[in-house]
Protein backbone atom coordinates (compact mmCIF):
# COMPACT_ATOMS: atom_id res chain seq x y z
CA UNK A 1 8.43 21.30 6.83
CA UNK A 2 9.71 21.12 3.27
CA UNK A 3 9.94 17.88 1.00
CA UNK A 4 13.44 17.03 2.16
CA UNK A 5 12.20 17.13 5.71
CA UNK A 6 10.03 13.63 5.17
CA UNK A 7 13.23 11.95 4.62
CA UNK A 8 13.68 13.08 8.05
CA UNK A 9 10.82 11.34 9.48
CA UNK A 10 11.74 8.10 10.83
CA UNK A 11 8.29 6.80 11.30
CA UNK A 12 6.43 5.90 8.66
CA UNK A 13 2.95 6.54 10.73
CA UNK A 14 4.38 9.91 11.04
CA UNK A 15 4.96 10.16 7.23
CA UNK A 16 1.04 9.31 6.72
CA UNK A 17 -0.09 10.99 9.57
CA UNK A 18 1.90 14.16 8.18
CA UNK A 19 0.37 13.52 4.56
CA UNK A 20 -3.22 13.00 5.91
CA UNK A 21 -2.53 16.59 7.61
CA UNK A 22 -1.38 18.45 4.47
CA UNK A 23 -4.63 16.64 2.33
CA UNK A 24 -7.14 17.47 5.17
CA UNK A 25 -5.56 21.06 5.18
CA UNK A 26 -6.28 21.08 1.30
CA UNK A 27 -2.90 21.12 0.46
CA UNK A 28 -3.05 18.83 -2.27
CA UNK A 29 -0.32 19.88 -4.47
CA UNK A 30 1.97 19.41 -1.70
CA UNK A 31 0.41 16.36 -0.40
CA UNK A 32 0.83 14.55 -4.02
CA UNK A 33 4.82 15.77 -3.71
CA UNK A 34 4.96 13.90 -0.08
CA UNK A 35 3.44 10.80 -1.33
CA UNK A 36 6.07 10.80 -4.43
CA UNK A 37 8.72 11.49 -2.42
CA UNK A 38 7.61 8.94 0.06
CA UNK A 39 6.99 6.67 -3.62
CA UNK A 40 10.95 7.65 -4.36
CA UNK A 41 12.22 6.61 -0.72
CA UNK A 42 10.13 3.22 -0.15
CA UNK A 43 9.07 2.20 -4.03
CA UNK A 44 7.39 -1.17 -2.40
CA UNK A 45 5.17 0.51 -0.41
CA UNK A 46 2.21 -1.12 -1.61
CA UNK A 47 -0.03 1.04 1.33
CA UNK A 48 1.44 4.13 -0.48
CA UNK A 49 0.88 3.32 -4.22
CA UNK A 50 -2.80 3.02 -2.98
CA UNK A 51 -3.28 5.86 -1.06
CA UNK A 52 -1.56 7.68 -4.28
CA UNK A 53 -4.04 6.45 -6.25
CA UNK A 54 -6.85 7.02 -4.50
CA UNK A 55 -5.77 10.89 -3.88
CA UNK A 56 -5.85 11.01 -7.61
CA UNK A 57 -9.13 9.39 -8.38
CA UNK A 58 -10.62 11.65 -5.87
CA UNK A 59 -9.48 14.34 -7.77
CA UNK A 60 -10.31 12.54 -11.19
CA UNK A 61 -6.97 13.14 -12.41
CA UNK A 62 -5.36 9.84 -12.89
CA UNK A 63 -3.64 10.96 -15.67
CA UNK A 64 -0.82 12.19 -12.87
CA UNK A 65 -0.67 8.47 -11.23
CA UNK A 66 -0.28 7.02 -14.93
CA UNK A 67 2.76 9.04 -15.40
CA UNK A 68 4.06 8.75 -12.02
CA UNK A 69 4.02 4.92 -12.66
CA UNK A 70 5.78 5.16 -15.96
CA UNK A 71 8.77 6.72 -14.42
CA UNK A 72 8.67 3.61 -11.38
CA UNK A 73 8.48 1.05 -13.46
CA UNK A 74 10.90 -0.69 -15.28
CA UNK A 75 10.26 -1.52 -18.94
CA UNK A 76 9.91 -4.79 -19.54
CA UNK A 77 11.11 -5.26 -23.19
């Protein structure tokens, strides 16, 4: 299935379900794209902004999350 496909998905247990697949498959390049995209298609997802960051701090690279939140979040000047 290809990115666009998760906006397919109507379910979003099938989203994590699907996500948990790619990760446990070690496909953790594309898993990081599915949980952005699923970021970019349901922002308040507070479930998924965890499970984002807890991909990335298991691969000690929360420099990726950082700038993943900078582009969410509005500036607040």
């Amino acid at each position: 299935m290809q990115l666009a496909g998760l906006l397919k998905i109507r379910s979003v247990t099938d989203i994590k379900k699907y996500i948990e697949i790619e990760l446990q498959l070690g496909n953790i390049n594309h898993g990081r794209k599915l949980y952005e995209k699923y970021l970019e298609w349901s922002p308040e997802n507070c479930y998924a902004w965890s499970k984002y960051e807890e991909l990335e701090r298991s691969l000690c690279e929360t420099g990726e999350l950082g700038q993943s939140l900078s582009l969410r979040l509005p500036d607040k000047d």
